[in-house]
PDB file of N, CA and C in Angstrom:
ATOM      1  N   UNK A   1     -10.682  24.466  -1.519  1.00  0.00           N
ATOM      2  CA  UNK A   1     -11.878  24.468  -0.710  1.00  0.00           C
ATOM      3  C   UNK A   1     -12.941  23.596  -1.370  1.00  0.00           C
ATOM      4  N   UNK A   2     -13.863  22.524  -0.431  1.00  0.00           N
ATOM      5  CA  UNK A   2     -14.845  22.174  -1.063  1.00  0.00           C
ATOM      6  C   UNK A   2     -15.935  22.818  -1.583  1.00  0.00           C
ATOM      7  N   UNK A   3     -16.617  22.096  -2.419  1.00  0.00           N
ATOM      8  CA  UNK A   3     -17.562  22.853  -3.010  1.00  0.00           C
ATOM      9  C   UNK A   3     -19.039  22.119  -2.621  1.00  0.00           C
ATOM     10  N   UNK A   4     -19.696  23.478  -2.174  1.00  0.00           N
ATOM     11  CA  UNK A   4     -20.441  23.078  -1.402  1.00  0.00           C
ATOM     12  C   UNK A   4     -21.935  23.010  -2.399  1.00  0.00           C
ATOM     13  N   UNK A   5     -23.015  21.611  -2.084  1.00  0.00           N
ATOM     14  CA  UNK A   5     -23.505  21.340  -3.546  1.00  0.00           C
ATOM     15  C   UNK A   5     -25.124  22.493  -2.970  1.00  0.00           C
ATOM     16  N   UNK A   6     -26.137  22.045  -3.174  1.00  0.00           N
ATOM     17  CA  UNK A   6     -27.355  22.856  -3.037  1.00  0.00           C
ATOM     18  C   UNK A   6     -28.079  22.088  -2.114  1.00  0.00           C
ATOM     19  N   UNK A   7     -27.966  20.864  -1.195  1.00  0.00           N
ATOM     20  CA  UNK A   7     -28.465  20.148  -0.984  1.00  0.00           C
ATOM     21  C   UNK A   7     -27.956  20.260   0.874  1.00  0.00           C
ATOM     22  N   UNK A   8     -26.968  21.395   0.480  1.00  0.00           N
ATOM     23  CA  UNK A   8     -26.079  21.767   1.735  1.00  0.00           C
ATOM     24  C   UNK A   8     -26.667  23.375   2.880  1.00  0.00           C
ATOM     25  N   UNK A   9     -26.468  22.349   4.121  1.00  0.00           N
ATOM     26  CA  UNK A   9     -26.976  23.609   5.193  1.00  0.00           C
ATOM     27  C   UNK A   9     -25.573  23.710   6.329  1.00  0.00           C
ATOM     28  N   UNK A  10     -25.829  24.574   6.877  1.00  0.00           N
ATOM     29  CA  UNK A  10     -24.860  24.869   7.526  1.00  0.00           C
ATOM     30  C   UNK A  10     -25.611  25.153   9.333  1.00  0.00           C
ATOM     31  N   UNK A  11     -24.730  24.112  10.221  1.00  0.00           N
ATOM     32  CA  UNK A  11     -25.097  24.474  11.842  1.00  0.00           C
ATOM     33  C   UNK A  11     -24.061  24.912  12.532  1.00  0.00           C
ATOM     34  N   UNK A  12     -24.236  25.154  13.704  1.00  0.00           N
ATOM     35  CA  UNK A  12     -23.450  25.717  14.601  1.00  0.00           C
ATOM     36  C   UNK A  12     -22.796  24.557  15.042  1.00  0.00           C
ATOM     37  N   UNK A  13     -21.940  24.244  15.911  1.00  0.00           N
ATOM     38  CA  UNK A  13     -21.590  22.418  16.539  1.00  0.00           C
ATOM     39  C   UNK A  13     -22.511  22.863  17.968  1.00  0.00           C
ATOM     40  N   UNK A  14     -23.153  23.583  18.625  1.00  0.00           N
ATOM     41  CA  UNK A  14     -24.258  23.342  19.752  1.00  0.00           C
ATOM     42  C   UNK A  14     -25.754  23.213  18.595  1.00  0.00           C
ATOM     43  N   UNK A  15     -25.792  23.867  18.236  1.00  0.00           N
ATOM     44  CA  UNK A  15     -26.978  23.768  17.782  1.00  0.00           C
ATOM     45  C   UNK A  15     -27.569  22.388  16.694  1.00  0.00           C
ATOM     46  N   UNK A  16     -25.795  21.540  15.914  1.00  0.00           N
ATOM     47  CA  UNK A  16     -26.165  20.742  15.750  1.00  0.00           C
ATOM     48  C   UNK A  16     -25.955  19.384  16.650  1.00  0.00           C
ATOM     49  N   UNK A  17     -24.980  19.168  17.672  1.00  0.00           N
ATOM     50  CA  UNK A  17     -24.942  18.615  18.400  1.00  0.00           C
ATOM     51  C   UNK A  17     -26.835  18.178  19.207  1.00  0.00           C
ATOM     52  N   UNK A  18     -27.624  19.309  19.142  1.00  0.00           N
ATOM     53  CA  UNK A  18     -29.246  19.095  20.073  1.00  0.00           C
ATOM     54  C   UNK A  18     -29.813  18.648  18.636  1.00  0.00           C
ATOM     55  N   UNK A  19     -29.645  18.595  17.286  1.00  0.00           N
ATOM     56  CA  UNK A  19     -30.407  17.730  16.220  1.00  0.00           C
ATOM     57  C   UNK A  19     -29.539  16.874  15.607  1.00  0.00           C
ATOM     58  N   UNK A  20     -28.294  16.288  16.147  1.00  0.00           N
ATOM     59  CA  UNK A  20     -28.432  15.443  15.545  1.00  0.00           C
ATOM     60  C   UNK A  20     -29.019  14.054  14.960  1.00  0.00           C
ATOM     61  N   UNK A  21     -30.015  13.648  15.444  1.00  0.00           N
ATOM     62  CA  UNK A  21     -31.067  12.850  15.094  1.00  0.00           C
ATOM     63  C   UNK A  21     -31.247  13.292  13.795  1.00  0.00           C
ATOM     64  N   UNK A  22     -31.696  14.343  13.603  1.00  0.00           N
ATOM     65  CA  UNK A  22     -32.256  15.085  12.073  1.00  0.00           C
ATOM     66  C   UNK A  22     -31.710  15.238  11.184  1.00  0.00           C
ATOM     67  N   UNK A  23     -30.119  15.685  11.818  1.00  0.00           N
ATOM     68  CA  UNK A  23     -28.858  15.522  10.582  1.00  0.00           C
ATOM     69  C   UNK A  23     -28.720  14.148  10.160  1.00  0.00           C
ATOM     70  N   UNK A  24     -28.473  13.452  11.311  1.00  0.00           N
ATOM     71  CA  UNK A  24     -28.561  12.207  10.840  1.00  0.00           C
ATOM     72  C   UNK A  24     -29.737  11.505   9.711  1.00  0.00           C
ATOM     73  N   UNK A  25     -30.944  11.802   9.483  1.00  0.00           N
ATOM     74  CA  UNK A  25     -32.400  11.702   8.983  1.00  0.00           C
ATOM     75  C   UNK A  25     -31.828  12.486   7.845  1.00  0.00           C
ATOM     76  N   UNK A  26     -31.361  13.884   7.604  1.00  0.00           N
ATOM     77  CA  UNK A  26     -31.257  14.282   6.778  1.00  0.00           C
ATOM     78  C   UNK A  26     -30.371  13.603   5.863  1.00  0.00           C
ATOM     79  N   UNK A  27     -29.132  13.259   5.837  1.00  0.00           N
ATOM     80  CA  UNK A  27     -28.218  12.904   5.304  1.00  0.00           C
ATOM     81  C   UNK A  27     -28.659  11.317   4.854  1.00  0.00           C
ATOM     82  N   UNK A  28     -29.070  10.577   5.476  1.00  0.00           N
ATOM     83  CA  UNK A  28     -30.092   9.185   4.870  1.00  0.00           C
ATOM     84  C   UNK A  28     -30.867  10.085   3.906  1.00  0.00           C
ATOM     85  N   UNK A  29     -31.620  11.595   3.825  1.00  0.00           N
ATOM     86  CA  UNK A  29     -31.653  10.995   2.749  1.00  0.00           C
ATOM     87  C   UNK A  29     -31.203  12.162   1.167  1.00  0.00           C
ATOM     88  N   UNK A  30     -29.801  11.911   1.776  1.00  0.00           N
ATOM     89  CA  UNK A  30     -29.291  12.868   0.687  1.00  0.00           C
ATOM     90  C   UNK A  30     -28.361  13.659   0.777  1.00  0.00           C
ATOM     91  N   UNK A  31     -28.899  14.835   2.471  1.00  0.00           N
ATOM     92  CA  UNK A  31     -28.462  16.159   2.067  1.00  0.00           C
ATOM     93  C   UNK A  31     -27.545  16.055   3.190  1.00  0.00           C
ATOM     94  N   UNK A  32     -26.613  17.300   2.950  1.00  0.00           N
ATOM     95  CA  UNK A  32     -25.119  17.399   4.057  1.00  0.00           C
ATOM     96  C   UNK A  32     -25.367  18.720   4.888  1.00  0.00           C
ATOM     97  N   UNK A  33     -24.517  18.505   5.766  1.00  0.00           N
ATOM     98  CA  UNK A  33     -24.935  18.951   6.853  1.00  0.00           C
ATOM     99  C   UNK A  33     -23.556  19.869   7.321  1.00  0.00           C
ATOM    100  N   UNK A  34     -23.235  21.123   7.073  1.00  0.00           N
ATOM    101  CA  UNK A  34     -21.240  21.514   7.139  1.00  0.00           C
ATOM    102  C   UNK A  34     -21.403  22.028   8.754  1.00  0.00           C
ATOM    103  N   UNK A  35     -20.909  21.563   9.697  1.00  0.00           N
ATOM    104  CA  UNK A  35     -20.723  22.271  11.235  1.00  0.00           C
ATOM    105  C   UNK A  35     -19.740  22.855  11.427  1.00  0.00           C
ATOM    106  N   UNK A  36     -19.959  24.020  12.067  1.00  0.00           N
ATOM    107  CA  UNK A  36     -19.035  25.230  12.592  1.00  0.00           C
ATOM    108  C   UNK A  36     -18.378  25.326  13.352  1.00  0.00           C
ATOM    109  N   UNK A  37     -17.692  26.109  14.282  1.00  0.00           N
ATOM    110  CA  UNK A  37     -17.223  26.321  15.502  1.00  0.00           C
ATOM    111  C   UNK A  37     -16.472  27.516  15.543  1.00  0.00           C
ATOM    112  N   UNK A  38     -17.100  28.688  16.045  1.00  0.00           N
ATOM    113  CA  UNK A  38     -16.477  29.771  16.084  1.00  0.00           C
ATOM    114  C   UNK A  38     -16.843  30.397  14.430  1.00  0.00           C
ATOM    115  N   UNK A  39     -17.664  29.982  13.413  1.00  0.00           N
ATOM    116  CA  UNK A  39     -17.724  30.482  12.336  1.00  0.00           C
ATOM    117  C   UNK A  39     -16.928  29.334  11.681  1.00  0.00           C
ATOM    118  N   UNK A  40     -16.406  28.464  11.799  1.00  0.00           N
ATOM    119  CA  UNK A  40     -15.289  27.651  10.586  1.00  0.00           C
ATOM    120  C   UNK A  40     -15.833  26.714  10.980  1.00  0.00           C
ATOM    121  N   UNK A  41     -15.880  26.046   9.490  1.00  0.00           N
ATOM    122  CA  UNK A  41     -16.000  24.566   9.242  1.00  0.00           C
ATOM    123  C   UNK A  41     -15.240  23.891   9.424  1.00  0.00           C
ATOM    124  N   UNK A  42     -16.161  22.736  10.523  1.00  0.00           N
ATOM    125  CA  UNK A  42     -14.858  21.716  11.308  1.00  0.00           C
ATOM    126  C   UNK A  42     -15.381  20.140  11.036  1.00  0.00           C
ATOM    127  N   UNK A  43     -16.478  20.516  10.402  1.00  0.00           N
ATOM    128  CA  UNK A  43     -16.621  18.605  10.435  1.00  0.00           C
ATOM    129  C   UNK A  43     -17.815  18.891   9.261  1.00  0.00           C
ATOM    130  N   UNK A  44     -18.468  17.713   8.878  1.00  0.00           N
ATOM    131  CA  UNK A  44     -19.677  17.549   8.037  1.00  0.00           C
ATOM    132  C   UNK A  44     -20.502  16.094   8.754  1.00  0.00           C
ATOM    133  N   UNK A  45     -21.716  16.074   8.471  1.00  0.00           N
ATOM    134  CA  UNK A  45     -22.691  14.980   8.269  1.00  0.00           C
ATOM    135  C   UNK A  45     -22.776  14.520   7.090  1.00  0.00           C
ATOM    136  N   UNK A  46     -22.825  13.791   6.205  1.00  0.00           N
ATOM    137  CA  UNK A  46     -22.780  13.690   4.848  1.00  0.00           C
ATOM    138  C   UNK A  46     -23.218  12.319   4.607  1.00  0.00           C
ATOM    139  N   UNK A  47     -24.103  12.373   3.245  1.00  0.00           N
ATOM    140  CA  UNK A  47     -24.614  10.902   2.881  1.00  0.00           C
ATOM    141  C   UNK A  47     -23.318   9.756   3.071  1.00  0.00           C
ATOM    142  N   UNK A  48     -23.559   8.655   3.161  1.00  0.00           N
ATOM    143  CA  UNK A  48     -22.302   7.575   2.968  1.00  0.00           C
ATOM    144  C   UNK A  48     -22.082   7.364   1.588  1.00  0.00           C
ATOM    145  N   UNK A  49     -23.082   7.392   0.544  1.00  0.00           N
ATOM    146  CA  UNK A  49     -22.380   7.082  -0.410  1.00  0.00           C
ATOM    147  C   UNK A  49     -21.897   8.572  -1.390  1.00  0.00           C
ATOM    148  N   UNK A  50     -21.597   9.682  -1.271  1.00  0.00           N
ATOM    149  CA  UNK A  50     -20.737  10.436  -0.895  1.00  0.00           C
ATOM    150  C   UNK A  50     -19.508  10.693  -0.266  1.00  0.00           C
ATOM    151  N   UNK A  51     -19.081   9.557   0.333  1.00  0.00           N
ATOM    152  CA  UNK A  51     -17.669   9.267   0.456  1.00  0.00           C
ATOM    153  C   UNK A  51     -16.956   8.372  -0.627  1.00  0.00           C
ATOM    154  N   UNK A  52     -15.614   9.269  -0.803  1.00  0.00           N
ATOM    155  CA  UNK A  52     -15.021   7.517  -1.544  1.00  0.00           C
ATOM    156  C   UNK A  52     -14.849   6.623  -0.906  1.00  0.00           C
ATOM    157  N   UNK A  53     -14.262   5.726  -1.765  1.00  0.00           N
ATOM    158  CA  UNK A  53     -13.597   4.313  -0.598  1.00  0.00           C
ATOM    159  C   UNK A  53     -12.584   5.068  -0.567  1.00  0.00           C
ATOM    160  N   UNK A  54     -11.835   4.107   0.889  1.00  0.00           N
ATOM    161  CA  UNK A  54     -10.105   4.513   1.069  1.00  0.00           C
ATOM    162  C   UNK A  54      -9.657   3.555   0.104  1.00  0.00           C
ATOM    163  N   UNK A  55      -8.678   4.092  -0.214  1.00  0.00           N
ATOM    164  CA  UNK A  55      -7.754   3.279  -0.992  1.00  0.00           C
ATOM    165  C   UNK A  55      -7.131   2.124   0.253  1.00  0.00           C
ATOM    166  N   UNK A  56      -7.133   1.000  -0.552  1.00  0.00           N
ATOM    167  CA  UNK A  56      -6.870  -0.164   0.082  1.00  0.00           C
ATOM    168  C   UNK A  56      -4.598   0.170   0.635  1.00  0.00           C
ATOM    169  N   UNK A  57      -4.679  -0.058   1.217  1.00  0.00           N
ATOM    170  CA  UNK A  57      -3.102  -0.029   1.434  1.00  0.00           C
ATOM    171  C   UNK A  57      -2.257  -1.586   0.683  1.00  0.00           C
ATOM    172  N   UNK A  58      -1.424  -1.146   0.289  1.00  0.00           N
ATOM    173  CA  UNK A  58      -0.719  -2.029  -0.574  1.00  0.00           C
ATOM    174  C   UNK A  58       0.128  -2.851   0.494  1.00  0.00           C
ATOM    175  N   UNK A  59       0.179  -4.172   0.042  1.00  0.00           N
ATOM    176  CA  UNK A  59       0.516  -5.031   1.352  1.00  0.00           C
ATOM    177  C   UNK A  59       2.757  -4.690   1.225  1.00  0.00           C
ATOM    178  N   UNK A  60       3.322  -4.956   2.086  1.00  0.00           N
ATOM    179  CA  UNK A  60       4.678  -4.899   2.332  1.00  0.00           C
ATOM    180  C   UNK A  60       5.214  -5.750   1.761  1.00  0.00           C
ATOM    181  N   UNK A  61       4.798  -7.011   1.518  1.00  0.00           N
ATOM    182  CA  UNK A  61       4.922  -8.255   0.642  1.00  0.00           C
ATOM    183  C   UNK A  61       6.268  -7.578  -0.194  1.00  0.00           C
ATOM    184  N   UNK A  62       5.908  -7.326  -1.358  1.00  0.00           N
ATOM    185  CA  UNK A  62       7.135  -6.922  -1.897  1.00  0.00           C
ATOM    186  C   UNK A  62       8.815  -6.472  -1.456  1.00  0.00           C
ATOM    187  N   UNK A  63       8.374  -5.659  -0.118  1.00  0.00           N
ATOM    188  CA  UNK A  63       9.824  -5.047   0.033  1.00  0.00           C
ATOM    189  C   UNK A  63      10.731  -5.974   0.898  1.00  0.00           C
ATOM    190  N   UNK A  64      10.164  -7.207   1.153  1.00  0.00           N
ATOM    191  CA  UNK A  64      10.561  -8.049   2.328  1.00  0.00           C
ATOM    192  C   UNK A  64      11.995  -8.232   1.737  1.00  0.00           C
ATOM    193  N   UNK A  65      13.310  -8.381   2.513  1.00  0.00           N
ATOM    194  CA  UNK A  65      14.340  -8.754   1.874  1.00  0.00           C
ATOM    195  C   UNK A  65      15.408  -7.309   1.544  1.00  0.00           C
ATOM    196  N   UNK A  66      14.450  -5.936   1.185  1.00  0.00           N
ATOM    197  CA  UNK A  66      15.304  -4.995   0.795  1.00  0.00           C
ATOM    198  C   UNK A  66      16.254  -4.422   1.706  1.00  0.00           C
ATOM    199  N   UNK A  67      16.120  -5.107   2.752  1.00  0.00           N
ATOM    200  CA  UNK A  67      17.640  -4.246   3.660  1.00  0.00           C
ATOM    201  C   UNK A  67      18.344  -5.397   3.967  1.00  0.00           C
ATOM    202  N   UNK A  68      18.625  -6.700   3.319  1.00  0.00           N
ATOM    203  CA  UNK A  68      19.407  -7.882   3.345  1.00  0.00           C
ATOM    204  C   UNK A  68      20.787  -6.942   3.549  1.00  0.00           C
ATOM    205  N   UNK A  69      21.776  -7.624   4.317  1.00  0.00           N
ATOM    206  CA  UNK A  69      23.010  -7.225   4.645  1.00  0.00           C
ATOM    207  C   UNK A  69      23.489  -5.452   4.890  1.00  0.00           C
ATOM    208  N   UNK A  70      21.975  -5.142   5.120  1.00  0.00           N
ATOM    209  CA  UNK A  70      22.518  -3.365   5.813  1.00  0.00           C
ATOM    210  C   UNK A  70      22.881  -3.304   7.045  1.00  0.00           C
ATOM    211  N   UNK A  71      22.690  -4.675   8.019  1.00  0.00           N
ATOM    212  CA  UNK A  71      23.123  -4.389   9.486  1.00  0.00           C
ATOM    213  C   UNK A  71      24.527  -5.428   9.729  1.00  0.00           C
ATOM    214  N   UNK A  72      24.265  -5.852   8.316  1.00  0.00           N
ATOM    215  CA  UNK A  72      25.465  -7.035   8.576  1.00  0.00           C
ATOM    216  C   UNK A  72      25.176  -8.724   9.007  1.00  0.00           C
ATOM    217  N   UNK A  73      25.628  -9.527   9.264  1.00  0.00           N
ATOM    218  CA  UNK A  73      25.265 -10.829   9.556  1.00  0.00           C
ATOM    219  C   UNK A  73      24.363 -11.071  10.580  1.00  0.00           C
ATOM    220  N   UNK A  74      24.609 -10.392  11.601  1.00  0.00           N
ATOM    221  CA  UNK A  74      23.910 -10.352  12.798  1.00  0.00           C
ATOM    222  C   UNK A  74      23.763  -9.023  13.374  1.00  0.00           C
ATOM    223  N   UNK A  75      22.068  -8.810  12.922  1.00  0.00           N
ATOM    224  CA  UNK A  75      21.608  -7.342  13.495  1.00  0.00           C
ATOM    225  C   UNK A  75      21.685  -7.028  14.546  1.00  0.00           C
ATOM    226  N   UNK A  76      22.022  -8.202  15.915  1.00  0.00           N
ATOM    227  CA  UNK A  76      21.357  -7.401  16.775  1.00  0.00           C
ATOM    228  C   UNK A  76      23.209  -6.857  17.104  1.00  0.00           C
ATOM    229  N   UNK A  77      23.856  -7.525  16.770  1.00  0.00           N
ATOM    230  CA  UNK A  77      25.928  -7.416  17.449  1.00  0.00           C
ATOM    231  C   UNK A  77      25.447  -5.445  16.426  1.00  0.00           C
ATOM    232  N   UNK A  78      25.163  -5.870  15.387  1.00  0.00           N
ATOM    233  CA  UNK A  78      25.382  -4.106  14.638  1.00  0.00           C
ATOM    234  C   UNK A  78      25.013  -3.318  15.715  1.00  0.00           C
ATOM    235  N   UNK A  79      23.716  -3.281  16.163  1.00  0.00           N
ATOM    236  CA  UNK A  79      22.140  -2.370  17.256  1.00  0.00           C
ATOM    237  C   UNK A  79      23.463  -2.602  18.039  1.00  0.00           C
ATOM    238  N   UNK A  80      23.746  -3.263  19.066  1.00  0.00           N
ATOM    239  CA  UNK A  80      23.871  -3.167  20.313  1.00  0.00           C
ATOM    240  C   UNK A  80      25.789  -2.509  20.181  1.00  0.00           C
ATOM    241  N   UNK A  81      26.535  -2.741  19.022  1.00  0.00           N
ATOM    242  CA  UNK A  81      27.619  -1.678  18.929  1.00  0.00           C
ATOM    243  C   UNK A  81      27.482  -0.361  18.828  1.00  0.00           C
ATOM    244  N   UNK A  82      26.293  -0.046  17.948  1.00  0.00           N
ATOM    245  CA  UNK A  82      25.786   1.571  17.496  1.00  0.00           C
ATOM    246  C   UNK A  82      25.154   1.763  19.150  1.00  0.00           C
ATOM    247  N   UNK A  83      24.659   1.291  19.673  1.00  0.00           N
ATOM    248  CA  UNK A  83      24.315   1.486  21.313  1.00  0.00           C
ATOM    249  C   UNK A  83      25.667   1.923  22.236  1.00  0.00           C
ATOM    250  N   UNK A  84      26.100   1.113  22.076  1.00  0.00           N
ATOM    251  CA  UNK A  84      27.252   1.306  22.699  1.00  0.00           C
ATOM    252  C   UNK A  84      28.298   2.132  22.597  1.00  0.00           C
ATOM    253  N   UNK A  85      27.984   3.086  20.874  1.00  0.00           N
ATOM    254  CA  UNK A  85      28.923   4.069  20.577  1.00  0.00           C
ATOM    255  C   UNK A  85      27.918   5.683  20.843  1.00  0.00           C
ATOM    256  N   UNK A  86      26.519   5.126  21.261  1.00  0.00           N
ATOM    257  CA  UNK A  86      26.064   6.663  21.583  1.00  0.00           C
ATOM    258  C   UNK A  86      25.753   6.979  23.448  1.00  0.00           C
ATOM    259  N   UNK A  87      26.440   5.399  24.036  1.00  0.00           N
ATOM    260  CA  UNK A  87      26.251   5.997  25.510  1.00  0.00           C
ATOM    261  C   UNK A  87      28.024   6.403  26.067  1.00  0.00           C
ATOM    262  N   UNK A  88      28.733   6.477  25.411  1.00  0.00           N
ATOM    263  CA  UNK A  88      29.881   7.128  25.073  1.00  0.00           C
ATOM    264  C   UNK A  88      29.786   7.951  25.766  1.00  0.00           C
TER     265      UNK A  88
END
């Protein structure tokens, strides 16, 4: 569970849905905002720099090549035999 810092309030999702302007105002400058629904926390407002970055995704570059000769010379004669052995 997160841990929630001192800087943190808690709304309803109607009640913050009619301020969000303010959450928004609030969180520029600082503080987070945890929204409810039914009693459970379902989303936050939160400063931006309070997020991490995403981790960048690592490009495919590398694996190019790793299924050389798994379908055989010509992929598509492999595909369209394995086709042809599941309308059987």
């Amino acid at each position: 569970m997160a841990r929630v810092n001192v800087h943190t309030r808690t709304k309803g999702a109607e009640e913050a849905r009619k301020q969000l302007p303010a959450l928004v105002a609030a969180a520029a400058e600082g503080r987070t905002t945890i929204i409810t629904k039914h009693g459970r926390a379902v989303a936050a407002v939160v400063p931006v720099d309070s997020i991490a970055p995403a981790k960048q995704q690592s490009p495919i570059t590398p694996i190019v090549g790793t299924g050389k000769g798994l379908w055989g010379r010509d992929s598509t004669q492999s595909i369209a035999k394995l086709r042809d052995e599941w309308s059987r």
